[in-house]
Protein backbone atom coordinates (compact mmCIF):
# COMPACT_ATOMS: atom_id res chain seq x y z
CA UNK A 1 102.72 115.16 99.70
CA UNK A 2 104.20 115.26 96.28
CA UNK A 3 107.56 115.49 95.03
CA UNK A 4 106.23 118.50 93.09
CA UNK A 5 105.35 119.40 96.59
CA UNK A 6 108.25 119.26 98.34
CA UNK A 7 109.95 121.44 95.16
CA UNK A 8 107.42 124.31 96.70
CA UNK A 9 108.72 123.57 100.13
CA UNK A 10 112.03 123.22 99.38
CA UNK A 11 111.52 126.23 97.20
CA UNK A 12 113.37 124.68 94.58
CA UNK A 13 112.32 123.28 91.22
CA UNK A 14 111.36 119.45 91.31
CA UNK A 15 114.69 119.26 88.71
CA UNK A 16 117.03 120.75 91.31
CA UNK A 17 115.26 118.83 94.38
CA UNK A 18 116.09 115.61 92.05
CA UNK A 19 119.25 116.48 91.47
CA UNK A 20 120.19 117.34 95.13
CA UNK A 21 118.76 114.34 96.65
CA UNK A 22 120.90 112.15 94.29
CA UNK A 23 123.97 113.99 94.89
CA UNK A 24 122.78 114.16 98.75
CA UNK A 25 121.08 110.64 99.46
CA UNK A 26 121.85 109.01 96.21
CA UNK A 27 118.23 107.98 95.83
CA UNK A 28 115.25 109.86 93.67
CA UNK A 29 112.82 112.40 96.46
CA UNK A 30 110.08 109.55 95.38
CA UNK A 31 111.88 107.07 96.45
CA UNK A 32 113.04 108.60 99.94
CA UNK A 33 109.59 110.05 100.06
CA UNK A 34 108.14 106.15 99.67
CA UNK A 35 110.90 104.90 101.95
CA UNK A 36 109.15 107.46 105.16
CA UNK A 37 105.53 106.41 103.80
CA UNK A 38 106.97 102.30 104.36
CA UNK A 39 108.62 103.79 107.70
CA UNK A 40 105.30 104.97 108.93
CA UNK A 41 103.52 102.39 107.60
CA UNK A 42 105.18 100.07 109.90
CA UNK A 43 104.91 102.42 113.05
CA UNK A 44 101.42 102.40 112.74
CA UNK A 45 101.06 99.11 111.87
CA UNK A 46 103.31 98.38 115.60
CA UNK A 47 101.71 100.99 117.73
CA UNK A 48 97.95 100.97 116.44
CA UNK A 49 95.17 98.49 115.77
CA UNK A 50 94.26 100.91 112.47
CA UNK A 51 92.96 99.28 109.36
CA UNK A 52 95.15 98.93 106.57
CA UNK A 53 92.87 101.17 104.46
CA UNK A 54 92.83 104.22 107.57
CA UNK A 55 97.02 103.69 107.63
CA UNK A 56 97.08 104.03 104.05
CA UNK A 57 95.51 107.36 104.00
CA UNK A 58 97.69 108.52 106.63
CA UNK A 59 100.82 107.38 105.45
CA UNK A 60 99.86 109.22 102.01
CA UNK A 61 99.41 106.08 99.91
CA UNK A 62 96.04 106.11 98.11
CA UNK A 63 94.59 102.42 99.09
CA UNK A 64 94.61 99.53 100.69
CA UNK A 65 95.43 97.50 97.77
CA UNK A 66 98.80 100.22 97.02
CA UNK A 67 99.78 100.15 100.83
CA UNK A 68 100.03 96.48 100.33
CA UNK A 69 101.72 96.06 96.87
CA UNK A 70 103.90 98.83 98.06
CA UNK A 71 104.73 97.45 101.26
CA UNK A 72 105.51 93.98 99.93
CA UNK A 73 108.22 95.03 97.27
CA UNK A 74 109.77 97.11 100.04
CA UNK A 75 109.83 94.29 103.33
CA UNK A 76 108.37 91.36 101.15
CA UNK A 77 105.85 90.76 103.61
CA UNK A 78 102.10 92.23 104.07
CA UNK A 79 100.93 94.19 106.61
CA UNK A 80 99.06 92.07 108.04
CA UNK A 81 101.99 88.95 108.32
CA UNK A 82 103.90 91.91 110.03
CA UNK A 83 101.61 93.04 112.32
CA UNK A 84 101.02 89.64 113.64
CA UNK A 85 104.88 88.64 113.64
CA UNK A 86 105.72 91.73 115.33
CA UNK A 87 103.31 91.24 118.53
CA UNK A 88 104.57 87.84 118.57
CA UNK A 89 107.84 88.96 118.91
CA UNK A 90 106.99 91.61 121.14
CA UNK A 91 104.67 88.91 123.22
CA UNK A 92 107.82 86.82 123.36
CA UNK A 93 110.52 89.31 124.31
CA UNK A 94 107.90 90.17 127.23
CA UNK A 95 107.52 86.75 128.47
CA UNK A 96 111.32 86.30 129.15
CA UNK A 97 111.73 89.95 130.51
CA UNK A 98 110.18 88.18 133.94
CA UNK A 99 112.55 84.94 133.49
């Protein structure tokens, strides 16, 4: 989805859905619209053993390579150093749930 897109949905010109979204949010619809592709970027990343390249497809993001560049200026991290630091966490915080 596009913010042209979302215009259509919204029913609105992409102008108007600019302008609402900074007087609403104060951010741009592309960057709330990145900021949800990020969010389920690192839902999938959590919840599914899905290759960086499948995620990035069905987060929206064209590639591999732009999933990671994106994904680094937004947690400055890659998805792969997240993936693996959150199931260590999650490893961890299930080892002392018995203690």
């Amino acid at each position: 989805m596009s913010v042209a897109d979302m215009a259509v949905r919204a029913r609105v010109s992409p102008r108007t859905l600019t302008r609402r979204f900074d007087e609403q949010l104060g951010i741009s619809p592309g960057r709330w619209l990145l900021d949800r592709r990020i969010a389920a970027t690192r839902t999938l990343l959590e919840e599914t053993d899905l290759p960086v390249e499948t995620i990035a497809h069905r987060v929206g993001l064209s590639s591999a390579v732009n999933l990671r560049r994106r994904f680094h200026e937004a947690l400055r991290t890659t998805p792969a150093a997240y993936r693996r630091a959150f199931r260590a966490e999650r490893a961890g915080a299930g080892a002392g749930a018995g203690s």
